[in-house]
Protein backbone atom coordinates (compact mmCIF):
# COMPACT_ATOMS: atom_id res chain seq x y z
CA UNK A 1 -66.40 143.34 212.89
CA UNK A 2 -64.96 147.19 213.10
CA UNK A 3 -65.90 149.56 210.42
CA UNK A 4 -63.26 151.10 207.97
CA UNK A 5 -61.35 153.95 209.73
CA UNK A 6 -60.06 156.82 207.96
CA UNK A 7 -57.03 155.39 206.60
CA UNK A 8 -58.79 152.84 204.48
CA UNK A 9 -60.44 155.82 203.09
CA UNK A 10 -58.34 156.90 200.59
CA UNK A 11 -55.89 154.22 200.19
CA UNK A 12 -55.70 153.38 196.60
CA UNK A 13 -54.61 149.88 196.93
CA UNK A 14 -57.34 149.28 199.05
CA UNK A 15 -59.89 150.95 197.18
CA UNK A 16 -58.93 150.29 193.93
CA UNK A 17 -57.80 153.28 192.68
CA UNK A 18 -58.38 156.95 191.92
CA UNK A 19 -59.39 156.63 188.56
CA UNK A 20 -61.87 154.35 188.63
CA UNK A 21 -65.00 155.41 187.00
CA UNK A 22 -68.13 153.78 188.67
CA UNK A 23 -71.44 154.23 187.56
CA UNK A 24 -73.36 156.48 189.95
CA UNK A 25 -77.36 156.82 190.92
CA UNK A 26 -78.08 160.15 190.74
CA UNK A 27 -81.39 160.01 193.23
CA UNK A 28 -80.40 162.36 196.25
CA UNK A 29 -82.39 161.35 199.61
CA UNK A 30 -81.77 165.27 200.16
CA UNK A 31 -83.27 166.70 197.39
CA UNK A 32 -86.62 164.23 197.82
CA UNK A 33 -87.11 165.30 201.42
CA UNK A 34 -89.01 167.89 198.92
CA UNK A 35 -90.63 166.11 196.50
CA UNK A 36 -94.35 166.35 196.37
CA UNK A 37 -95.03 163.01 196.47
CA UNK A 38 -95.49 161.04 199.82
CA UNK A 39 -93.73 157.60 198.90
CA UNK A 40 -91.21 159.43 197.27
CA UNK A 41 -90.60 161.49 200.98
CA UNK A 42 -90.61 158.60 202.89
CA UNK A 43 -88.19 157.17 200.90
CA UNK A 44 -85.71 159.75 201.62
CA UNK A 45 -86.32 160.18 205.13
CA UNK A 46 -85.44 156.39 205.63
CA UNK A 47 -82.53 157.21 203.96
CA UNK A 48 -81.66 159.88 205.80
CA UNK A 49 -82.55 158.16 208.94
CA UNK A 50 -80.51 154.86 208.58
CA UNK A 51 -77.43 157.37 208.03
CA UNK A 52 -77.63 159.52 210.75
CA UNK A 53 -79.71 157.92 213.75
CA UNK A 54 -76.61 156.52 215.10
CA UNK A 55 -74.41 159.36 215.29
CA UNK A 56 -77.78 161.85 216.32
CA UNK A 57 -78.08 159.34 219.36
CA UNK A 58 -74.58 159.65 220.54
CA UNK A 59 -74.47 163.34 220.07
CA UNK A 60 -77.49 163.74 222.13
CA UNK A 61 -75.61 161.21 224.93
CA UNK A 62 -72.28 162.81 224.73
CA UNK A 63 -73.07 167.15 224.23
CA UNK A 64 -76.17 167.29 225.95
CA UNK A 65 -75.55 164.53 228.88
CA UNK A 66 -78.42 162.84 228.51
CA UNK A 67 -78.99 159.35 229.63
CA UNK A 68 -79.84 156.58 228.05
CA UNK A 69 -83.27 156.34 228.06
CA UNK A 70 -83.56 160.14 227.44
CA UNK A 71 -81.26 160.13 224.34
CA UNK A 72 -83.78 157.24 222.76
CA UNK A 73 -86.87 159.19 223.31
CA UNK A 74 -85.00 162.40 222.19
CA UNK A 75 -83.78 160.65 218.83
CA UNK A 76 -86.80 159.14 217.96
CA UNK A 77 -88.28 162.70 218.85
CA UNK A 78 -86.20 164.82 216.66
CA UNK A 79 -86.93 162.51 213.13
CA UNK A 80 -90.70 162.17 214.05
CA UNK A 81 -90.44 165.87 214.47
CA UNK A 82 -88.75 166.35 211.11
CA UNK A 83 -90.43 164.14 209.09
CA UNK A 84 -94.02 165.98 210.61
CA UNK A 85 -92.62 169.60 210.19
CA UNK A 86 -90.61 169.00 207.51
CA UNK A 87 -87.24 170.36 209.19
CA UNK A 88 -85.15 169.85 206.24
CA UNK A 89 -87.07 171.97 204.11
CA UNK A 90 -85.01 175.03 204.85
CA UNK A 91 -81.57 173.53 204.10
CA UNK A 92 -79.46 175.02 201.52
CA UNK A 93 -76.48 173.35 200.11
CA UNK A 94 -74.80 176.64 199.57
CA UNK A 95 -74.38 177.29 203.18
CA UNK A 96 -73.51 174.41 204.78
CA UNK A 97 -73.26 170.39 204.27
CA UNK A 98 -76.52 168.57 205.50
CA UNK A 99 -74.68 167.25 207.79
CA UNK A 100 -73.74 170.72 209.51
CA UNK A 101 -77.55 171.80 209.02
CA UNK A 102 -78.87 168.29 210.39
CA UNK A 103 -76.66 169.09 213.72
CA UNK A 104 -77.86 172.47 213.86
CA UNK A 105 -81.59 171.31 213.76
CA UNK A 106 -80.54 169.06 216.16
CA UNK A 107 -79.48 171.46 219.06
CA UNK A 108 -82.50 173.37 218.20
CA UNK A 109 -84.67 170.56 219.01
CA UNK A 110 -83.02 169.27 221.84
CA UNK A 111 -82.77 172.84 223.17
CA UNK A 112 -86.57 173.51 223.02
CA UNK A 113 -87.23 170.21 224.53
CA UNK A 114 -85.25 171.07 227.86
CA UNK A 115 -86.99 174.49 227.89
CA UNK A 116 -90.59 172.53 227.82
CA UNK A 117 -89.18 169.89 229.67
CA UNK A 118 -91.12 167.28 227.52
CA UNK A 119 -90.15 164.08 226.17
CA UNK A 120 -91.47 162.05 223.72
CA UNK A 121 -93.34 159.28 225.36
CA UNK A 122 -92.98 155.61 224.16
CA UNK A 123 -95.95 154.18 223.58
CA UNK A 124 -97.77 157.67 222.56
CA UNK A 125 -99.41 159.06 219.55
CA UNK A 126 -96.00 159.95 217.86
CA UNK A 127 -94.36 157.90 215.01
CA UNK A 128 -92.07 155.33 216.57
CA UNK A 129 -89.18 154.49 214.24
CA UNK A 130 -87.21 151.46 214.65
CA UNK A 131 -83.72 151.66 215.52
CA UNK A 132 -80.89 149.85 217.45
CA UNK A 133 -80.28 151.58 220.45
CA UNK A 134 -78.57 148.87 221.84
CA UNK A 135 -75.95 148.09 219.60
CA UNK A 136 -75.37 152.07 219.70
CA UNK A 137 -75.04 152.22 223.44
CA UNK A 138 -72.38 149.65 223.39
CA UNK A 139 -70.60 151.07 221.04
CA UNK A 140 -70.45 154.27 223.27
CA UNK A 141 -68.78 152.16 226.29
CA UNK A 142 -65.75 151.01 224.24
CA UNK A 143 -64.65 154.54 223.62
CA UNK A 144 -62.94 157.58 225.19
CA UNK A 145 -65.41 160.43 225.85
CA UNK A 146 -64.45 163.29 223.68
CA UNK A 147 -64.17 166.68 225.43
CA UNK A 148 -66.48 169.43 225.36
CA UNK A 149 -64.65 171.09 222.12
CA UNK A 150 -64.25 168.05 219.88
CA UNK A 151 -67.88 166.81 219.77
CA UNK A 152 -68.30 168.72 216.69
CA UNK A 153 -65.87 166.74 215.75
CA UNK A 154 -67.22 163.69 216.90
CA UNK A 155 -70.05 163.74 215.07
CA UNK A 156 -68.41 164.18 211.97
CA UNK A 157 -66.24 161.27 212.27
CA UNK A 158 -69.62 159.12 213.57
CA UNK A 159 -71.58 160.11 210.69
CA UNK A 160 -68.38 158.45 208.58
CA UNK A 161 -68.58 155.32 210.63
CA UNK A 162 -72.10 155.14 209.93
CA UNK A 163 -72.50 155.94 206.65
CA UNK A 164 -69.24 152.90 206.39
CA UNK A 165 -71.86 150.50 208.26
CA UNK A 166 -74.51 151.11 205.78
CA UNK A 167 -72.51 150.49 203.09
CA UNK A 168 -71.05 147.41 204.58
CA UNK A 169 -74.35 145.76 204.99
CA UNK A 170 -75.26 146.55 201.82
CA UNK A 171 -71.83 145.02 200.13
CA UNK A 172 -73.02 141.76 202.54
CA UNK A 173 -76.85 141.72 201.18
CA UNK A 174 -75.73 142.35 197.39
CA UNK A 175 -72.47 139.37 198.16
CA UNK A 176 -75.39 137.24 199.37
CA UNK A 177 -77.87 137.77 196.47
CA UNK A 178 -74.91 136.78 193.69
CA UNK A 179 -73.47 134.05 195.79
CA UNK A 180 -70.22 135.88 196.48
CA UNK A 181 -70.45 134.90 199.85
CA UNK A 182 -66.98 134.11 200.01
CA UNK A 183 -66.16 137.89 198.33
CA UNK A 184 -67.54 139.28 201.55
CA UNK A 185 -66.07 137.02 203.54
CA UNK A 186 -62.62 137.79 202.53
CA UNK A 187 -63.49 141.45 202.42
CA UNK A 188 -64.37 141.33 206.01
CA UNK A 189 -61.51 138.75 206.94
CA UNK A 190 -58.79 141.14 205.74
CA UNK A 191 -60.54 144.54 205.54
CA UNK A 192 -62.51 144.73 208.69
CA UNK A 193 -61.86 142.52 211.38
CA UNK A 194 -59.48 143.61 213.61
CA UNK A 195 -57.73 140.46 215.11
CA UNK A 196 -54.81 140.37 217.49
CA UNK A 197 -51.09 139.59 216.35
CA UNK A 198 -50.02 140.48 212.85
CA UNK A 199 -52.67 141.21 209.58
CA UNK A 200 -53.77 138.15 207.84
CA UNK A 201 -51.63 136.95 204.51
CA UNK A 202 -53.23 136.42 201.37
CA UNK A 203 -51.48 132.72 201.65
CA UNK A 204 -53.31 132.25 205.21
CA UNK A 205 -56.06 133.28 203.71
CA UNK A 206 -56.47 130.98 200.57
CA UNK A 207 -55.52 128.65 203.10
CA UNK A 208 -58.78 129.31 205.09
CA UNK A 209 -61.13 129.44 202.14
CA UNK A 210 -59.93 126.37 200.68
CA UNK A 211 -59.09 128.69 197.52
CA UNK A 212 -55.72 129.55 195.45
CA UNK A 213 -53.86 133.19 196.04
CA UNK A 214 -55.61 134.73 192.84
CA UNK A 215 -58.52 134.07 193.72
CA UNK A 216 -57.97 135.96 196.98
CA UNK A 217 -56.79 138.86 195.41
CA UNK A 218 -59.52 138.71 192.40
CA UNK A 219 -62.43 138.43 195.29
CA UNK A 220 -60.69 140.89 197.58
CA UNK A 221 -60.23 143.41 194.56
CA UNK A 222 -63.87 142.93 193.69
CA UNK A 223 -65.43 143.50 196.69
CA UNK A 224 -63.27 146.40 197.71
CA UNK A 225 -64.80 148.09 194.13
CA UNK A 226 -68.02 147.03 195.17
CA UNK A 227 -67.71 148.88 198.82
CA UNK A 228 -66.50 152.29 196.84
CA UNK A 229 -69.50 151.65 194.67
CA UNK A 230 -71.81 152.05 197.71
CA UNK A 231 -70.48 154.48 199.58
CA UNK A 232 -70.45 156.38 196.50
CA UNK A 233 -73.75 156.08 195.61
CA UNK A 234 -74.88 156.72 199.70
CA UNK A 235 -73.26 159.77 199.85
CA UNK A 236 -74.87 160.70 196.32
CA UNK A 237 -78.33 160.15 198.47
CA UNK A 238 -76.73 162.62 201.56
CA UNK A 239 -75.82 165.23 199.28
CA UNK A 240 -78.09 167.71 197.11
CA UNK A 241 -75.69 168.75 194.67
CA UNK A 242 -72.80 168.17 192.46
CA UNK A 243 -70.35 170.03 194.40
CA UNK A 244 -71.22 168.93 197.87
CA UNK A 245 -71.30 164.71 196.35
CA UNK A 246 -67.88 165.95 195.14
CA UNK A 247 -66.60 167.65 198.67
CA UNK A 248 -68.29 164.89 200.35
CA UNK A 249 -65.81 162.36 198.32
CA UNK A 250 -62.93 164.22 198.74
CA UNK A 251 -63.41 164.74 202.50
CA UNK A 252 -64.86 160.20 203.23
CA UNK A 253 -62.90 158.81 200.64
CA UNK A 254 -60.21 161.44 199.50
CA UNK A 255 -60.90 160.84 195.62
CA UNK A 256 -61.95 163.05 192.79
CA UNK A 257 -64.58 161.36 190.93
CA UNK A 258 -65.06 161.91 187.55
């Protein structure tokens, strides 16, 4: 399964329109990186984390050269780092996007590192967070290495990918726990898989599911609303205020939401 690229973004058809209303959570992972209270902190920095580990891991790879094993001891470094020093304390939404402020910490950490020359150790005292390195690395063979001056860019368009792979497990969970299995299904039939020879028909695909033509376009329509939803309400938890949630949907999904 591939992950949306930019032209499903903000194609209307596909995502159901511009001026759709949808009703939005208005916790912010950003703003609770601050809150007082513990549970309500960790919250956020799994938020946070299950975002931007991905892309932080390539960058690391790809701008600083690192290999493998370095970039996973450097990743887990840098969020045990932030969640014990409370990195993201500083950011200000006026300034910058979090994203742009995350990267920022980012060199910063992996800069100081090199100067020490210290890793963080598997195994040691430090908080060991979970992540997929794996699936990461081989995502990193089936592409063509950006150059020096566009890994800015890189990480920009990762970060998109990722927050997109969130979302999509999260459409498949919420499918599963209303038995729209077959809502997903189609979703990820037409939307997502990328199979050779020509895009699937909505007649080939009733055909597959055993189902009529409206009901591919009802399920497809409804899970494609459903996706929006999500992203939506992720990039409400990435972003600390109304302006950058609203810059952030221009610039992922190319819609004004009202």
């Amino acid at each position: 399964m591939s992950t949306p690229k930019s032209s499903f973004n903000s194609d209307d058809t596909l995502m159901g329109g511009a001026q759709d209303k949808f009703p939005l959570t208005k916790w912010s992972a950003i703003v609770a990186l601050r809150s007082a209270e513990p549970n309500e902190r960790a919250r956020a920095f799994d938020a946070v984390i299950a975002t931007y580990w991905k892309p932080v891991y390539k960058y690391i790879r790809l701008k600083w050269n690192k290999a493998n094993e370095d970039a996973k001891d450097l990743t887990q470094g840098f969020f045990a780092k932030a969640i014990e020093k409370d990195f993201f304390q500083e950011y200000d939404p006026a300034k910058a996007r979090f994203r742009t402020f995350l990267r920022a910490c980012l060199d910063g950490f992996v800069a100081n590192e090199n100067k020490a020359a210290q890793r963080l150790k598997r195994g040691g005292q430090a908080r060991v967070i979970s992540l997929d390195f794996e699936s990461a690395e081989g995502e990193l063979k089936q592409i063509e290495i950006p150059s020096p001056e566009n890994i800015e860019q890189y990480f920009e368009q990762e970060w998109i990918r990722s927050l997109f792979s969130v979302a999509i497990e999260s459409l498949r969970s919420e499918c599963a726990l209303k038995g729209k299995d077959v809502h997903f299904q189609i979703f990820q039939r037409y939307d997502l898989d990328e199979e050779a020879g020509e895009k699937l028909s909505y007649d080939q695909l009733a055909a597959e599911f055993k189902t009529s033509v409206s009901n591919v376009t009802n399920y497809l329509a409804s899970a494609r609303r459903e996706f929006r939803r999500i992203v939506l309400e992720k990039l409400r938890e990435m972003t600390a205020t109304d302006e950058e949630f609203q810059n952030e949907a221009r610039a992922v999904l190319g819609i004004e939401v009202r």
